[in-house]
Protein backbone atom coordinates (compact mmCIF):
# COMPACT_ATOMS: atom_id res chain seq x y z
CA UNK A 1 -76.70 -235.76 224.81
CA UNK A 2 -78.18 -238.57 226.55
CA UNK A 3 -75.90 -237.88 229.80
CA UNK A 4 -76.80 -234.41 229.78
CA UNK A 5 -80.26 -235.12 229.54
CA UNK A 6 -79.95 -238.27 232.36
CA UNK A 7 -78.00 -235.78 234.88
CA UNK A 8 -80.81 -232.82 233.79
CA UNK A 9 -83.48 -235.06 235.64
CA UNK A 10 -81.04 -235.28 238.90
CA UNK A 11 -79.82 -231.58 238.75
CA UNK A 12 -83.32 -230.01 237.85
CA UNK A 13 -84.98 -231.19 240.76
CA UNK A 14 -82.30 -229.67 242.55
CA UNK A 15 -82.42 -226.04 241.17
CA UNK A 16 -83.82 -224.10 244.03
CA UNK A 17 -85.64 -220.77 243.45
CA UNK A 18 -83.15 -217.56 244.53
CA UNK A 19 -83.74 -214.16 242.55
CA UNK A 20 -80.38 -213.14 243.64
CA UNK A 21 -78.51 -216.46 242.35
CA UNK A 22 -76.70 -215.99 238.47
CA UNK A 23 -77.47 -219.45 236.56
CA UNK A 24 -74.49 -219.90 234.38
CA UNK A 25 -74.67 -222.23 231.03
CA UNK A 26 -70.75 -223.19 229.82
CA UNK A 27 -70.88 -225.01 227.07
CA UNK A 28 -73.98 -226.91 228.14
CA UNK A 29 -77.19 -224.80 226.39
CA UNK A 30 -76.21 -226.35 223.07
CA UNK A 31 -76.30 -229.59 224.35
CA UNK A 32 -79.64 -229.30 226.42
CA UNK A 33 -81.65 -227.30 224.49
CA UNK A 34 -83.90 -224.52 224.36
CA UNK A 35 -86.62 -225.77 226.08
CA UNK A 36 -84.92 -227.67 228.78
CA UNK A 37 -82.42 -224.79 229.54
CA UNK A 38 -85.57 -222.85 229.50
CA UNK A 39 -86.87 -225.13 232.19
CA UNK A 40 -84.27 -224.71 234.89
CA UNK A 41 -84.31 -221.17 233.83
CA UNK A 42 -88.11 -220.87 235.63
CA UNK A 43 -86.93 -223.82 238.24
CA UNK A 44 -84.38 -221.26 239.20
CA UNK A 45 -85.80 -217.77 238.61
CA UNK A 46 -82.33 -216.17 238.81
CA UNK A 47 -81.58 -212.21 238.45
CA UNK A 48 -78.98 -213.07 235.95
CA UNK A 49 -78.25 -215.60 233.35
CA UNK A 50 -74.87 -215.85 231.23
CA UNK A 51 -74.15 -218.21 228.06
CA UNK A 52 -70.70 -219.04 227.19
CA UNK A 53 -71.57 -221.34 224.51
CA UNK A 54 -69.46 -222.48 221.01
CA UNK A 55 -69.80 -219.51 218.64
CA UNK A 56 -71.27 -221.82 216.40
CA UNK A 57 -74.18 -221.05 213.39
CA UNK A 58 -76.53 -223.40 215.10
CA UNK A 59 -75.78 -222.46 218.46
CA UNK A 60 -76.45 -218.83 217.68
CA UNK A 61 -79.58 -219.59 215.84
CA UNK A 62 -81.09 -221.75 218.99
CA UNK A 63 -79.55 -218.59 221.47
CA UNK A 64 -81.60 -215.99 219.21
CA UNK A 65 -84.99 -218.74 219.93
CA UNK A 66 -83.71 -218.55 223.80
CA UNK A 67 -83.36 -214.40 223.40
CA UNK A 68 -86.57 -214.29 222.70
CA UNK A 69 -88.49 -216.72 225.21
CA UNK A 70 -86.13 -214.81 227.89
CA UNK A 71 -87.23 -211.27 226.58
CA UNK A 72 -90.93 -212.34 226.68
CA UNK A 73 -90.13 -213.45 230.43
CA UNK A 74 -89.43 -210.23 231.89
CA UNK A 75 -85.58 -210.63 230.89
CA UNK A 76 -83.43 -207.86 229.11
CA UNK A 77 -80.64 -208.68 227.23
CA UNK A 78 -77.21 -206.64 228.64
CA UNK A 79 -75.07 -207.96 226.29
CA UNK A 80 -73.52 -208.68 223.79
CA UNK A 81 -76.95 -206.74 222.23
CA UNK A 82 -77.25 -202.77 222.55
CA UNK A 83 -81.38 -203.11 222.72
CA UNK A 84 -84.07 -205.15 222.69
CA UNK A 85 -84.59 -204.97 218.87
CA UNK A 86 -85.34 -207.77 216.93
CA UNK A 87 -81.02 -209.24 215.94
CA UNK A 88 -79.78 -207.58 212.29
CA UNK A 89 -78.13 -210.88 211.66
CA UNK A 90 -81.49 -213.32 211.94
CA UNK A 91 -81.74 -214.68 208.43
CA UNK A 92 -78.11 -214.13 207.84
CA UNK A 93 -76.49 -217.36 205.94
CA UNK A 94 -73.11 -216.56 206.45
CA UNK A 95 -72.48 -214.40 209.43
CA UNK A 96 -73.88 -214.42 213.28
CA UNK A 97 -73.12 -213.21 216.40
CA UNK A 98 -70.15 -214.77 217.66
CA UNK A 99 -66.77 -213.33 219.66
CA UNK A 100 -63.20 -214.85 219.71
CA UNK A 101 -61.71 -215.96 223.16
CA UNK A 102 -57.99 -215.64 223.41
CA UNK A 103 -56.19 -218.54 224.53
CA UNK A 104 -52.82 -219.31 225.49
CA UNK A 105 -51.33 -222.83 225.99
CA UNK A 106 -48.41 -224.73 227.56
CA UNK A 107 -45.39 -224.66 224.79
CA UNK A 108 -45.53 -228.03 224.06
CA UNK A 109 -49.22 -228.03 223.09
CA UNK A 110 -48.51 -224.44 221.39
CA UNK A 111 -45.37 -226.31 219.01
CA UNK A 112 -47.65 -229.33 218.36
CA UNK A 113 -51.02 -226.55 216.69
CA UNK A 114 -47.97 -225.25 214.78
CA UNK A 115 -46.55 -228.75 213.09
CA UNK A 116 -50.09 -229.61 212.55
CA UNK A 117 -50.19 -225.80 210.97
CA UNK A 118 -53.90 -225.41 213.48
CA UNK A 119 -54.28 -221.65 214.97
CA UNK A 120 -56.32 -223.14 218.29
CA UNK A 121 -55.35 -219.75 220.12
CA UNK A 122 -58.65 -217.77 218.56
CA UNK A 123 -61.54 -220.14 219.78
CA UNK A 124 -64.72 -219.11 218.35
CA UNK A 125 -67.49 -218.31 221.17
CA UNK A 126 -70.89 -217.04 222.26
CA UNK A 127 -71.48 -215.03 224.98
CA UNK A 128 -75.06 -213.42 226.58
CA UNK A 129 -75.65 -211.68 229.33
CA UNK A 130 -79.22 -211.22 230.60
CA UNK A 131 -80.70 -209.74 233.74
CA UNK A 132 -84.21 -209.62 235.63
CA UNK A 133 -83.98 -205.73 236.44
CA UNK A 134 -84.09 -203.00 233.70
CA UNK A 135 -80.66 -202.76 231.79
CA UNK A 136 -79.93 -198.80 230.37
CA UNK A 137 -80.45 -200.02 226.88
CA UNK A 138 -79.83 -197.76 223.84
CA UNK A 139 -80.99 -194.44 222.95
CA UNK A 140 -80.33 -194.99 219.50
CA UNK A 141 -76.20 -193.83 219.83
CA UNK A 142 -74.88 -197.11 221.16
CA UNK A 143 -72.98 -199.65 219.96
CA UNK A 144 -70.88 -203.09 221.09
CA UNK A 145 -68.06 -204.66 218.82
CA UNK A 146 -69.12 -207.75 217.98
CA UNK A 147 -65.99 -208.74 215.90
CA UNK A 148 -62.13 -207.79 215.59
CA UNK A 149 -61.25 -208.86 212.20
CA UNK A 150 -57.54 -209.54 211.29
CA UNK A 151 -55.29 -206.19 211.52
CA UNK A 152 -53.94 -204.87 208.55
CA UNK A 153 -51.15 -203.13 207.48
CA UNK A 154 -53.01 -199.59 207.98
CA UNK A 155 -55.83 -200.23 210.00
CA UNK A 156 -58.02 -201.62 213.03
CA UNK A 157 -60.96 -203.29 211.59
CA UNK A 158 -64.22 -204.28 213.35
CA UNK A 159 -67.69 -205.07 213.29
CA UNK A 160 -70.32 -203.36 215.58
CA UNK A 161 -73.64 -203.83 216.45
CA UNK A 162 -76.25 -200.45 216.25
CA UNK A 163 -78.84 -202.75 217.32
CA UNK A 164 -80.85 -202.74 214.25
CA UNK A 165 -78.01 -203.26 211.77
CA UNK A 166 -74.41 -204.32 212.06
CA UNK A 167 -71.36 -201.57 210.63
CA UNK A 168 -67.92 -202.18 209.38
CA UNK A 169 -65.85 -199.64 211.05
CA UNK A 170 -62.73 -199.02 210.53
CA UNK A 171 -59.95 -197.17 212.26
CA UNK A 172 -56.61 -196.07 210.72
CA UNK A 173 -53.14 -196.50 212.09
CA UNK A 174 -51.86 -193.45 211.67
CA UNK A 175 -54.31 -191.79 213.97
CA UNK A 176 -52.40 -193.98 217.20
């Protein structure tokens, strides 16, 4: 954290406004912050920001602070949110807005996750997607999967987002 913050002083100062530029966080928002992030955010003024951050509790709970500093910004959300509705899963103690990234490895790093009996293919992650211009949000019929839960012997199982709540839905085999 201390590196991040030492190279945020070099790189800040460097951040030239560009309202066509994309400003891209990988795995860095969670370790600068809201308000710094927010910071290079205004440096920058870009038409598009994207997170790819751990799809971790804490670093959805600090996202949903960033949603809404963005949103009062002139911002909209594109995804992985259907509108700009206050998130169904604030308060939430045991779920939150997170995807899984498939990942493949080399075969030798595959057979080692498999003696030490560790799945490291499914990597937990957070993505958002926010733009300057107006994004065709919702008219109340829209909805994202959020979450591919483990297939079962008779179905396809997922979570989506309605924008004000979050649905289990669930699609049967036998109708593919």
């Amino acid at each position: 954290l201390k590196q991040a913050k030492k190279y945020l002083g070099t790189f800040g100062s460097t951040i030239q406004k560009n309202p066509k530029q994309v400003m891209l966080f990988g795995h860095s928002f969670n370790e600068i912050g809201v308000d710094d992030s927010l910071k290079m955010i205004e440096q920058g003024d870009p038409e598009y920001v994207i997170f790819i951050e751990p799809g971790t509790k804490e670093t959805f709970t600090s996202l949903l602070i960033m949603r809404e500093k963005l949103l009062g910004r002139g911002y909209q959300i594109a995804y992985p949110c259907v509108s700009g509705d206050p998130c169904p899963l604030i308060g939430q103690d045991k779920d939150w807005c997170h995807q899984f990234l498939k990942i493949k490895y080399d075969q030798d790093y595959q057979s080692l996750c498999q003696k030490l009996k560790m799945d490291r293919t499914k990597l937990p992650v957070t993505f958002h997607l926010y733009q300057k211009k107006e994004v065709n949000q919702s008219l109340g019929h829209e909805a994202r999967v959020i979450r591919v839960h483990k297939e079962s012997k008779f179905a396809f199982e997922f979570d989506l987002c309605l924008g004000k709540q979050i649905v289990q839905f669930q699609v049967m085999k036998k109708h593919f």
